[in-house]
Each structure stands twice: as C-alpha cells, then as structure tokens.
PDB file of N, CA and C in Angstrom:
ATOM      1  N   UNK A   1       0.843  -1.165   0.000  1.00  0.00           N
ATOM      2  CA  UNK A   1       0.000   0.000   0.000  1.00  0.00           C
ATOM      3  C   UNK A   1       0.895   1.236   0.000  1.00  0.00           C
ATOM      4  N   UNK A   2       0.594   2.459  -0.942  1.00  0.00           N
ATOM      5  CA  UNK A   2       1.309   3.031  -0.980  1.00  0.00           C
ATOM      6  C   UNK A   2       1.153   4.382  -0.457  1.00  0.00           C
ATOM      7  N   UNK A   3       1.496   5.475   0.533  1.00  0.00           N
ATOM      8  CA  UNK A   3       1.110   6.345   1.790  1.00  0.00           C
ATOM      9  C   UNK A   3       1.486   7.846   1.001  1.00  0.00           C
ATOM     10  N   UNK A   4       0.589   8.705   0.987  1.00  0.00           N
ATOM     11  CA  UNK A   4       1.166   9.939   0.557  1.00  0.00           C
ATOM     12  C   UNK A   4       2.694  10.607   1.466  1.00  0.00           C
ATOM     13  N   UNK A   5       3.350  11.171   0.968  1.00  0.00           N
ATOM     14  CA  UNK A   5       4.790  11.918   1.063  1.00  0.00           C
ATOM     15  C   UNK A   5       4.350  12.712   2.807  1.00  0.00           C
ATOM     16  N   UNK A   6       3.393  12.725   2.877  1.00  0.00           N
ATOM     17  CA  UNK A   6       2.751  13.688   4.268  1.00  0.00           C
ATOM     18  C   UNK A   6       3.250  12.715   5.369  1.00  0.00           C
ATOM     19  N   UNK A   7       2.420  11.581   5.082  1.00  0.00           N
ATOM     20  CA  UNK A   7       2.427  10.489   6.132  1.00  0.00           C
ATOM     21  C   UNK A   7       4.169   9.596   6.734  1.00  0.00           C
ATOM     22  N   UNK A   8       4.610  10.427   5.683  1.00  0.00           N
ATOM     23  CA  UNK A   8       6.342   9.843   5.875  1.00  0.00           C
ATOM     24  C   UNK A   8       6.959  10.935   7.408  1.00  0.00           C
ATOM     25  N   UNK A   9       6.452  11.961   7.432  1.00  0.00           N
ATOM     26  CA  UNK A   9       6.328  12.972   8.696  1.00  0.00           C
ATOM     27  C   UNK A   9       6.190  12.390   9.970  1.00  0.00           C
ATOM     28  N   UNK A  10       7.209  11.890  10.597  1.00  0.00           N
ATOM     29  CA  UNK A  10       6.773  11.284  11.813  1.00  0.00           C
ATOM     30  C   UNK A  10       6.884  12.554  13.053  1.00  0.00           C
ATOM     31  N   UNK A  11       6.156  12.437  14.041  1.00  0.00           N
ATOM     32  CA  UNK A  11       5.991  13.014  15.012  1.00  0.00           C
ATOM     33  C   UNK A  11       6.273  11.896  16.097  1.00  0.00           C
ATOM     34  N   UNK A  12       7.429  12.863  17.050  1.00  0.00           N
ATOM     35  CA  UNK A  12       8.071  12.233  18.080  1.00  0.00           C
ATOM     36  C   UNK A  12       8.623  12.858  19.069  1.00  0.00           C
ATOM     37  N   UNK A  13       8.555  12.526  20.532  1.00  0.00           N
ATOM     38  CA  UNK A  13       8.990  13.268  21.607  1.00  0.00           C
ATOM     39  C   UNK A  13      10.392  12.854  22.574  1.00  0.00           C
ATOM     40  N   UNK A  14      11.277  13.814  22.029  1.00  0.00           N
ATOM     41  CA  UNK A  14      12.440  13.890  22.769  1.00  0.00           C
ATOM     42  C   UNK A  14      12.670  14.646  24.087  1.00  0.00           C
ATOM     43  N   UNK A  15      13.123  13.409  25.184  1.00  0.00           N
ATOM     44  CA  UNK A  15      13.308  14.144  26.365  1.00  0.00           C
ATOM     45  C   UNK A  15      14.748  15.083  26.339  1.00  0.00           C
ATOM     46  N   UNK A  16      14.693  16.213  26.880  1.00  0.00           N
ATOM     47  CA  UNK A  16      15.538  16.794  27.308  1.00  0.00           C
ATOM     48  C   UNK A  16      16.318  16.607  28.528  1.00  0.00           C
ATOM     49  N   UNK A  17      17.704  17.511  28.311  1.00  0.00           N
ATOM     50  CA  UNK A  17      18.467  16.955  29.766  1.00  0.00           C
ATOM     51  C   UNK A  17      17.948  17.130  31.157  1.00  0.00           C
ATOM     52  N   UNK A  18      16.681  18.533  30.940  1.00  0.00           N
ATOM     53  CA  UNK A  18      16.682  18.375  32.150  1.00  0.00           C
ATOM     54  C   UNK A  18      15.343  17.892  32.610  1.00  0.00           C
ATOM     55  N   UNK A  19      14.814  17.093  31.843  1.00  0.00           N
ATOM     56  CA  UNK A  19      13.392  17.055  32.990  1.00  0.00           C
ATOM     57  C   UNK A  19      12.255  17.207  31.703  1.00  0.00           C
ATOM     58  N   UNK A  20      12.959  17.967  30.085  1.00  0.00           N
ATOM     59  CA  UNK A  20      11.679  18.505  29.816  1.00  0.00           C
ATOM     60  C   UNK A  20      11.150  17.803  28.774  1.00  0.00           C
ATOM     61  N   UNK A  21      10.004  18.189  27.963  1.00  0.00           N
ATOM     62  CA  UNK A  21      10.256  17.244  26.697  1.00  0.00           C
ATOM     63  C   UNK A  21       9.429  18.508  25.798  1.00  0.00           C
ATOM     64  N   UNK A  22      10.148  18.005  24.695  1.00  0.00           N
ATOM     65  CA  UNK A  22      10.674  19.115  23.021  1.00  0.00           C
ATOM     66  C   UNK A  22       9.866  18.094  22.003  1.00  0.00           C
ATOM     67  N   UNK A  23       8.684  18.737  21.160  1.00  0.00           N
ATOM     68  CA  UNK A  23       8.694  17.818  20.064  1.00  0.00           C
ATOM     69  C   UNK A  23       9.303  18.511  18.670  1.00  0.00           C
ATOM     70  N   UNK A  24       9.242  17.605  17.860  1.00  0.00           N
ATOM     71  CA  UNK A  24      10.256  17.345  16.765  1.00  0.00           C
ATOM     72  C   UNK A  24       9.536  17.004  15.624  1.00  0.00           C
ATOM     73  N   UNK A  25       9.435  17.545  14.434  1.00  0.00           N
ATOM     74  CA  UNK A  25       8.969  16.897  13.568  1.00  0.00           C
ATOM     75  C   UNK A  25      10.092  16.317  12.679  1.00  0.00           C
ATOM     76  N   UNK A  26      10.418  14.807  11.732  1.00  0.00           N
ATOM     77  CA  UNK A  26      11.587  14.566  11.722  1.00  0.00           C
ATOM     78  C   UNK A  26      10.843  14.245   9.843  1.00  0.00           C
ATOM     79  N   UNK A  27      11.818  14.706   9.322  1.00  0.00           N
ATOM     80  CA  UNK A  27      11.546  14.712   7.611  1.00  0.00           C
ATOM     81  C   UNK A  27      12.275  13.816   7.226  1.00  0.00           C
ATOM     82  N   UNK A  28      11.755  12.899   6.196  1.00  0.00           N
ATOM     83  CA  UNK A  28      12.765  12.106   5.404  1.00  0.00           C
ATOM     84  C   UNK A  28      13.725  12.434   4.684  1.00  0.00           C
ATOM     85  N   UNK A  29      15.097  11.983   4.814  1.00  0.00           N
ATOM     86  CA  UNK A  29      16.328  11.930   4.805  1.00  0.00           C
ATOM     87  C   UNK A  29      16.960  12.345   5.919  1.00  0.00           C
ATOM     88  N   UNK A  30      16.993  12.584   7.047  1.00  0.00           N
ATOM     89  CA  UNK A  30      17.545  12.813   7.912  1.00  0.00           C
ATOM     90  C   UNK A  30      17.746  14.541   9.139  1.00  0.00           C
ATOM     91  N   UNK A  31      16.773  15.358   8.253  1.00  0.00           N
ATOM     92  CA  UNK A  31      16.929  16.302   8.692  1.00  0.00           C
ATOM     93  C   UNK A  31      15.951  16.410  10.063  1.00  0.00           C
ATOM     94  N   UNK A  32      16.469  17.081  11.214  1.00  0.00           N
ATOM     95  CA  UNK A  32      15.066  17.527  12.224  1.00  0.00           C
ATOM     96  C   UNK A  32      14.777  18.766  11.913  1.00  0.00           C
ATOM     97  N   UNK A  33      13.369  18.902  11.884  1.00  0.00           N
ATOM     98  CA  UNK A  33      13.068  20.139  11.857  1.00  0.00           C
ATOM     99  C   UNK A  33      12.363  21.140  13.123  1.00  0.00           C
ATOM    100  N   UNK A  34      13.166  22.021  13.568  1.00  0.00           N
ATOM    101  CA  UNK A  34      12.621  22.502  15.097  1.00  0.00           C
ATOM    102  C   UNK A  34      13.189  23.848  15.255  1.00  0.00           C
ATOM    103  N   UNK A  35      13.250  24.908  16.010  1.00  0.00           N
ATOM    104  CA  UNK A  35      13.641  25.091  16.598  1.00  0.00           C
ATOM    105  C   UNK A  35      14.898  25.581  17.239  1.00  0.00           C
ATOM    106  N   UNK A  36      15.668  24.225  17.382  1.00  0.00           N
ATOM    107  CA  UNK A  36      16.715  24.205  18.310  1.00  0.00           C
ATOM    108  C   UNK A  36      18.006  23.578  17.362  1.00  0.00           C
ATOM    109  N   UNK A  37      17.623  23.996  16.124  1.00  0.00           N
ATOM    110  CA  UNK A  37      18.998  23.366  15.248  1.00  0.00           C
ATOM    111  C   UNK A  37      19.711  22.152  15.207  1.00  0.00           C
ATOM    112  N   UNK A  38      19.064  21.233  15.462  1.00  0.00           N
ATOM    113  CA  UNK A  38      19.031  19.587  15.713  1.00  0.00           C
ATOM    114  C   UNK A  38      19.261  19.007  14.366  1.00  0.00           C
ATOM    115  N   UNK A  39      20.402  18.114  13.943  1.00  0.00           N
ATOM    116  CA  UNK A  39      20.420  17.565  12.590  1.00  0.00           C
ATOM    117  C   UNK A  39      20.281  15.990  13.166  1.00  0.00           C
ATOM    118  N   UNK A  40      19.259  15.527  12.789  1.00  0.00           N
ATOM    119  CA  UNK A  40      18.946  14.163  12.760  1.00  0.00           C
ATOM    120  C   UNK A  40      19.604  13.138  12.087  1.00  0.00           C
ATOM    121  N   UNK A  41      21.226  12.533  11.749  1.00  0.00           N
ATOM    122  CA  UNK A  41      21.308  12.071  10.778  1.00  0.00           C
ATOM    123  C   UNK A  41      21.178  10.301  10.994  1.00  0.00           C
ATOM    124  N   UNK A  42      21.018   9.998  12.005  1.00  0.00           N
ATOM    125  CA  UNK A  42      20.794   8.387  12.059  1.00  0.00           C
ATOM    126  C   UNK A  42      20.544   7.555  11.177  1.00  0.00           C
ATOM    127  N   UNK A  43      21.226   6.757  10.707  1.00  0.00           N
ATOM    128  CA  UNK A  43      20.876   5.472   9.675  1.00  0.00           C
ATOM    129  C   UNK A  43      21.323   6.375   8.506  1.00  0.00           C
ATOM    130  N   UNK A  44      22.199   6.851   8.102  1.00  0.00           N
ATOM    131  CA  UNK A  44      22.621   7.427   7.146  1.00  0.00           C
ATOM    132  C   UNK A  44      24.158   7.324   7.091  1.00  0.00           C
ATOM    133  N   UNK A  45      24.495   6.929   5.931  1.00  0.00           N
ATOM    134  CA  UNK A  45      25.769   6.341   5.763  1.00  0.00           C
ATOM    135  C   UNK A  45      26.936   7.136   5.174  1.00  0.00           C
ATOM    136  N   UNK A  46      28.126   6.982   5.629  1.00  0.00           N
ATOM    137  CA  UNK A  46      28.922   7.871   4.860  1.00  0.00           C
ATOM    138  C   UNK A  46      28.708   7.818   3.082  1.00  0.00           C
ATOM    139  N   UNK A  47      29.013   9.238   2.574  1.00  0.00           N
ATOM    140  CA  UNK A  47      29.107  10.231   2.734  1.00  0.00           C
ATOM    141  C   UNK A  47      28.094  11.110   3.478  1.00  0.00           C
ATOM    142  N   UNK A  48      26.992  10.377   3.459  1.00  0.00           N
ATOM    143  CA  UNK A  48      25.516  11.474   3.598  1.00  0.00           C
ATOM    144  C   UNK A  48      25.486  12.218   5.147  1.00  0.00           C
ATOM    145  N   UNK A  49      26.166  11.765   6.437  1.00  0.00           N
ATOM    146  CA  UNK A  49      26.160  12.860   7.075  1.00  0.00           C
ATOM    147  C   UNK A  49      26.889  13.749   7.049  1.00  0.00           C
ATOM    148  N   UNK A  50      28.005  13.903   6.418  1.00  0.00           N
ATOM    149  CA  UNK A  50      28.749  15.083   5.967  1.00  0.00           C
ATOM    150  C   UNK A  50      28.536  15.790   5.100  1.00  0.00           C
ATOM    151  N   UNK A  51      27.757  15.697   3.755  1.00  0.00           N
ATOM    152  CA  UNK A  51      27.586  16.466   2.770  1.00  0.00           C
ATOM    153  C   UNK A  51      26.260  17.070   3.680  1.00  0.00           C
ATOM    154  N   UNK A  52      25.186  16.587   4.218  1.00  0.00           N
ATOM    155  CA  UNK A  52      23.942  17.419   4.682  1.00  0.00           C
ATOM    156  C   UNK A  52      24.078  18.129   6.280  1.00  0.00           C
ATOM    157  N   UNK A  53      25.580  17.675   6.810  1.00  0.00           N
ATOM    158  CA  UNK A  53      25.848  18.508   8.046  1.00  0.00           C
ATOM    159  C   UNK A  53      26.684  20.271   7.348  1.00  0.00           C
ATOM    160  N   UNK A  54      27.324  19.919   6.258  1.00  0.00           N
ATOM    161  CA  UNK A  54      27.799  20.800   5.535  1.00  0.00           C
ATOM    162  C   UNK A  54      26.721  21.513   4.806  1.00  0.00           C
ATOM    163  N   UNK A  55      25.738  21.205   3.937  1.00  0.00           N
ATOM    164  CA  UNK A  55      25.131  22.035   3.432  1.00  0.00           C
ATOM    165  C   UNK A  55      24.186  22.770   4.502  1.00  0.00           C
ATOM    166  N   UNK A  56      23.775  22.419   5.814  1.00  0.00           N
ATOM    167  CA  UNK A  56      22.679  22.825   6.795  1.00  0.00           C
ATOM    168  C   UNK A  56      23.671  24.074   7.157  1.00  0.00           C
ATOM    169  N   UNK A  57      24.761  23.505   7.432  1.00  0.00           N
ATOM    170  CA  UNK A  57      26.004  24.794   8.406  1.00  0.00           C
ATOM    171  C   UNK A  57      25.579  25.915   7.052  1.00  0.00           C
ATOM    172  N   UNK A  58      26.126  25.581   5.854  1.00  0.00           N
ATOM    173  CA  UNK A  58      25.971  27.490   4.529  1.00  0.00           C
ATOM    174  C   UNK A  58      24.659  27.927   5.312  1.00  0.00           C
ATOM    175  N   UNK A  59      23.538  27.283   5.554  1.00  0.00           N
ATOM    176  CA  UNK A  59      22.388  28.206   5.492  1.00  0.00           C
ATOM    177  C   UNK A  59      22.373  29.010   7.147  1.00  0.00           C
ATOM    178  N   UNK A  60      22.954  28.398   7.941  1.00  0.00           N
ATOM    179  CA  UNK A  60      23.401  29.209   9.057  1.00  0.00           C
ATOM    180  C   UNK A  60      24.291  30.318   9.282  1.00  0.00           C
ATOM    181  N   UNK A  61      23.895  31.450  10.592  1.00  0.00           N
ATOM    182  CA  UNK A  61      25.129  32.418  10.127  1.00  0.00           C
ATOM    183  C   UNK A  61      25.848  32.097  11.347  1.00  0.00           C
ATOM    184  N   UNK A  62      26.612  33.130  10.952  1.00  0.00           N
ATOM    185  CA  UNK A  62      28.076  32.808  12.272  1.00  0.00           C
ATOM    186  C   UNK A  62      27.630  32.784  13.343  1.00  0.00           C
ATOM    187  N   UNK A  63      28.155  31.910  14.164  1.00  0.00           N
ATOM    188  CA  UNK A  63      27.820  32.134  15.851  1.00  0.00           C
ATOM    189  C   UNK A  63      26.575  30.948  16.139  1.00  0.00           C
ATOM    190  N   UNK A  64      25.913  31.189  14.990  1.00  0.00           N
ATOM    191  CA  UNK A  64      24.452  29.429  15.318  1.00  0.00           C
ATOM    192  C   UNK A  64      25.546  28.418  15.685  1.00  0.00           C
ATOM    193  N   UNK A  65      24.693  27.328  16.667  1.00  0.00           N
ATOM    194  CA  UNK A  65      25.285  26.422  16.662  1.00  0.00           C
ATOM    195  C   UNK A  65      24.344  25.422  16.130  1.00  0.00           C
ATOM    196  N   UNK A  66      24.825  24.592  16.620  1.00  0.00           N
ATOM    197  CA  UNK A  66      24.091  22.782  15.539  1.00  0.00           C
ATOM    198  C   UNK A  66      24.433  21.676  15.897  1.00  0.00           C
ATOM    199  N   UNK A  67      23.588  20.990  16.327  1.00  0.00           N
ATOM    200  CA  UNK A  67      23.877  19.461  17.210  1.00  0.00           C
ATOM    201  C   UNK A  67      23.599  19.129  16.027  1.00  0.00           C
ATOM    202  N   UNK A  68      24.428  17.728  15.690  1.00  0.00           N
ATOM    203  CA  UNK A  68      24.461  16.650  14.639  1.00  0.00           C
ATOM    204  C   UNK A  68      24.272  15.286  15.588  1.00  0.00           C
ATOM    205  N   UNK A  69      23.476  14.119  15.038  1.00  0.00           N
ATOM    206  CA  UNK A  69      23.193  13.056  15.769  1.00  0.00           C
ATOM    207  C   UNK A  69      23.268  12.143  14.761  1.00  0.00           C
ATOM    208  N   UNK A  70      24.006  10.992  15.040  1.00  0.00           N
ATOM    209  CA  UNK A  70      24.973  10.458  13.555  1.00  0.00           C
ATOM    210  C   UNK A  70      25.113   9.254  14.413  1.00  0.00           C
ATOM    211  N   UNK A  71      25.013   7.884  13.237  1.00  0.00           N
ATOM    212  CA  UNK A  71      25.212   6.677  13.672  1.00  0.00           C
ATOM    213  C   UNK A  71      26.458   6.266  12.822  1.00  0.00           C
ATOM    214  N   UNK A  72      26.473   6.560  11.928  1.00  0.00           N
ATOM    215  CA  UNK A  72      27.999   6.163  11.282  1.00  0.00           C
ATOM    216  C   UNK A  72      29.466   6.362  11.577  1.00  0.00           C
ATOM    217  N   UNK A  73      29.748   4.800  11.935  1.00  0.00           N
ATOM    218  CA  UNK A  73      31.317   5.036  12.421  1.00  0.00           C
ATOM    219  C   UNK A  73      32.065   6.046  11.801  1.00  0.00           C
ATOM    220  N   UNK A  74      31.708   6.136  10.597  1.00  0.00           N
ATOM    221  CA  UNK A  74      32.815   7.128  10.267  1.00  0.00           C
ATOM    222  C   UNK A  74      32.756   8.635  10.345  1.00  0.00           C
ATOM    223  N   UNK A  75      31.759   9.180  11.033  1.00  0.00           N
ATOM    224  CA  UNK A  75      31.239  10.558  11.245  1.00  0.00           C
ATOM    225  C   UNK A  75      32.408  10.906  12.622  1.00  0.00           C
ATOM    226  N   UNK A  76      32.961  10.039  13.129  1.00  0.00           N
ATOM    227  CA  UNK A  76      33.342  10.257  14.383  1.00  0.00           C
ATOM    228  C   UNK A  76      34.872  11.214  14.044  1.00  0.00           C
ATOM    229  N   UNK A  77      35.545  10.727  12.387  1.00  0.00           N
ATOM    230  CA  UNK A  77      36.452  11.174  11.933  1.00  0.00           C
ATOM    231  C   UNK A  77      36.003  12.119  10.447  1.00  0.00           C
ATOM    232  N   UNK A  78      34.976  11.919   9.757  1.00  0.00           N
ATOM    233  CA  UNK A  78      34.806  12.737   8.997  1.00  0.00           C
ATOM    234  C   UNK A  78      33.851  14.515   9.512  1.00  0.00           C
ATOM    235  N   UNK A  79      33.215  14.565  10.397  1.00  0.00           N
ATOM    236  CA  UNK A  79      32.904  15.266  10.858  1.00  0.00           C
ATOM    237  C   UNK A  79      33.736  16.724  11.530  1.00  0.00           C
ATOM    238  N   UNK A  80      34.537  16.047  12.703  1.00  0.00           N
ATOM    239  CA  UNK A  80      35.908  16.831  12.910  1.00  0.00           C
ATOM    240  C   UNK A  80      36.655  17.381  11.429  1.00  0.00           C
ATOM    241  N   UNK A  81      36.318  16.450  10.829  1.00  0.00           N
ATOM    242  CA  UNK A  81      37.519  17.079  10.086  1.00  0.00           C
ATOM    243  C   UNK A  81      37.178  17.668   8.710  1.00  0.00           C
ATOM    244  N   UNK A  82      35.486  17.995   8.590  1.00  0.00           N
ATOM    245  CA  UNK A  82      34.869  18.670   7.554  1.00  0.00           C
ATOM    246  C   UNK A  82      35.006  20.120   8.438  1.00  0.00           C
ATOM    247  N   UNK A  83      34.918  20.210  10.126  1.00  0.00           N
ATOM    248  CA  UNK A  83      34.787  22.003  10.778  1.00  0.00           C
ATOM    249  C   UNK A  83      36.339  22.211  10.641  1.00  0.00           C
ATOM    250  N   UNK A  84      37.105  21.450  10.077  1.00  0.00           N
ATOM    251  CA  UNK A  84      38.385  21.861  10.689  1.00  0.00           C
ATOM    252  C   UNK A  84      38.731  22.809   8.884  1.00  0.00           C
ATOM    253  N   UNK A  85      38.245  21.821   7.704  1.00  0.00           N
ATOM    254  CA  UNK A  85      38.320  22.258   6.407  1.00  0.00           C
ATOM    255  C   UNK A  85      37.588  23.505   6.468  1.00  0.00           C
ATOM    256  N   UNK A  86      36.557  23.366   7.012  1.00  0.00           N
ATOM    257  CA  UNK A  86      35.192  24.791   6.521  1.00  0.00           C
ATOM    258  C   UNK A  86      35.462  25.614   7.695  1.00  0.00           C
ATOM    259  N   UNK A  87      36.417  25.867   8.423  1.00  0.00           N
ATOM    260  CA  UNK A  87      36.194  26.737   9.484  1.00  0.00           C
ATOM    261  C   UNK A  87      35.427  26.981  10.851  1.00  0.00           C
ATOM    262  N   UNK A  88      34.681  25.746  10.958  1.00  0.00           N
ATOM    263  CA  UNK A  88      33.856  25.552  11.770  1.00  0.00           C
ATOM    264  C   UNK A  88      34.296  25.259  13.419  1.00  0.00           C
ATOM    265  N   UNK A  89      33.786  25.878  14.291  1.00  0.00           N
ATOM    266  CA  UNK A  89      34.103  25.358  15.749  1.00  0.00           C
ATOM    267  C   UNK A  89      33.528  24.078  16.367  1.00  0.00           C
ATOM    268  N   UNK A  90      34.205  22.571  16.377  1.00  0.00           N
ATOM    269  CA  UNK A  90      33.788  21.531  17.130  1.00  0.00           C
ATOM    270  C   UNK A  90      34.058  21.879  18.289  1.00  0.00           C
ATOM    271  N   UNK A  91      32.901  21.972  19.355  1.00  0.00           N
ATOM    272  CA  UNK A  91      32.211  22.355  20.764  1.00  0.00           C
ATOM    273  C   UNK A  91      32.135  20.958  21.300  1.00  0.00           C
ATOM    274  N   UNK A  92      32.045  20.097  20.713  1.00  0.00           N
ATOM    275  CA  UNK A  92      32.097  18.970  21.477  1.00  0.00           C
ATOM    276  C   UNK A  92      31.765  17.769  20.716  1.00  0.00           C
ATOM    277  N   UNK A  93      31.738  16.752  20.871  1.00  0.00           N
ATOM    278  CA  UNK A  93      31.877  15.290  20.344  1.00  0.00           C
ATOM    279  C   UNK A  93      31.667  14.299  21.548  1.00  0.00           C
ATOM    280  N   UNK A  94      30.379  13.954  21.428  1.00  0.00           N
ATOM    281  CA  UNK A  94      30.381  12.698  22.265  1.00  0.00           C
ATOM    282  C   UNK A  94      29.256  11.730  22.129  1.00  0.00           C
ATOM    283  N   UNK A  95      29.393  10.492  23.000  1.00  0.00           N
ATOM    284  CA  UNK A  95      28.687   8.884  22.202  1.00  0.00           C
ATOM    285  C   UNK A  95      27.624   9.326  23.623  1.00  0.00           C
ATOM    286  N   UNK A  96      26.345   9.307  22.953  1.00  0.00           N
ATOM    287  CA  UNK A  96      25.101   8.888  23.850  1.00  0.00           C
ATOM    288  C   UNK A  96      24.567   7.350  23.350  1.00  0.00           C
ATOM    289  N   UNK A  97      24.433   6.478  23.821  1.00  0.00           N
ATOM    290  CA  UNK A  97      23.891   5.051  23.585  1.00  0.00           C
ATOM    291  C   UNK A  97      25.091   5.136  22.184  1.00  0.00           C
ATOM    292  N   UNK A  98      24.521   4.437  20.963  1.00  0.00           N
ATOM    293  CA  UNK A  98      24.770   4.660  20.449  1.00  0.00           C
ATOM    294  C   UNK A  98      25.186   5.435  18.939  1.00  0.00           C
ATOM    295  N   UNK A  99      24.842   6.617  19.517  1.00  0.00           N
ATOM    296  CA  UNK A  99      24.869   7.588  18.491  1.00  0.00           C
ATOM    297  C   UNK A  99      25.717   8.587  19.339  1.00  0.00           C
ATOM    298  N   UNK A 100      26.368   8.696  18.498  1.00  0.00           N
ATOM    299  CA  UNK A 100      27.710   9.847  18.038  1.00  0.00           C
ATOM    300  C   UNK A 100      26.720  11.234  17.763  1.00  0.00           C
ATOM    301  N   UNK A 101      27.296  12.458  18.728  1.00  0.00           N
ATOM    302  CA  UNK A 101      26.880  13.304  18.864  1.00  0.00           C
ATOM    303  C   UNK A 101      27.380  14.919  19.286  1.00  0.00           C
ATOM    304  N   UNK A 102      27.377  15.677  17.583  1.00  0.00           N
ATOM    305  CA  UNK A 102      28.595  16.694  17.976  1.00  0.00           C
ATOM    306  C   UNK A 102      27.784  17.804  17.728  1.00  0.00           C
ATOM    307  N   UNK A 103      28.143  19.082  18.749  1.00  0.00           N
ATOM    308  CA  UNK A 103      27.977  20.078  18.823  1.00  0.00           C
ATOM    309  C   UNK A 103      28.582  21.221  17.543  1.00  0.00           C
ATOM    310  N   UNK A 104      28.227  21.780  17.447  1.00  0.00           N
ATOM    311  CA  UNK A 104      29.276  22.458  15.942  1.00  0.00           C
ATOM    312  C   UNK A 104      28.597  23.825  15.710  1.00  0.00           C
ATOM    313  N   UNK A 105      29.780  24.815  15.927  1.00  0.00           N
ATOM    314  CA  UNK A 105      29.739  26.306  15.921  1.00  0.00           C
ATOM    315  C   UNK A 105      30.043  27.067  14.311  1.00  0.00           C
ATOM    316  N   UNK A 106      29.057  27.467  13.699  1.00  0.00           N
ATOM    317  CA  UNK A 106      29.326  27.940  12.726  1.00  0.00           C
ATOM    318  C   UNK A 106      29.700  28.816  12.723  1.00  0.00           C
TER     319      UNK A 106
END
C-alpha cells in the first residue's frame, strides 16, 4: 500500500536533559526540523552525514550552533575534520547510547 509523502512525517517526543520534553517533527532523509537546530542524521551512511551537516552549516550564520546526531562510524572522523576544512568550531563530540553526537559552531 502506498502512503502519501505527508504520512512519511513522523511526530516524536524527545526528552531533554533536564526534565523537559521538546517535540520534533523529523523529515525524510535525515533532517530535524525545530527550533533548536538539531540535525537528525541516524541510519545514514557515509558520505551522507557530511555532505547534509555541511550544506545545513551554509544556510546558518556565524555564531548558530548545531547538534548533529549520527550513527555512522565514520562521522566520528569525517565530521571533525569537515569544521576543521570549513572553518567551523567543534564544541564537542560525544557517544550517547549509540549515536555519536557533535555540537558544531558555525
């Protein structure tokens, strides 16, 4: 059965650190859309979280920041080293369960 492009829109609630909870609407291919500058890239394979963590950073201006949430081993080394090419400030890098999860200062 085949579902209109709408119904691919999942709606989902992420707890926050402290207590709160944020919803999210999450678009197919990997982007979140919110808010709070959240890049959703889970289940997405190299190259694809680097080319769409890179194209999200152009549309930002200086000083935004941008959580990236990435399951691919190799984001752990291509990531660092796409802010280090483009100028970008890595704020932090770290593994929640398992997803790889970096902060990034445009």
């Amino acid at each position: 059965m085949l579902h209109s492009p709408i119904f691919a829109l999942l709606l989902r609630k992420v707890p926050l650190a402290q207590q709160q909870t944020q919803w999210h609407i999450q678009v197919p291919g990997g982007t979140l859309v919110d808010d709070s500058n959240i890049l959703d890239l889970r289940g997405l394979n190299c190259p694809l979280p680097v080319m769409k963590t890179r194209k999200h950073l152009k549309r930002m201006a200086k000083g935004d920041q941008l959580v990236v949430k990435a399951t691919d081993p190799m984001s752990a080394i291509d990531i660092p080293h796409m802010c280090q090419e483009d100028g970008h400030v890595l704020i932090e890098s770290k593994m929640v369960g398992d997803v790889r999860q970096f902060k990034i200062e445009c």
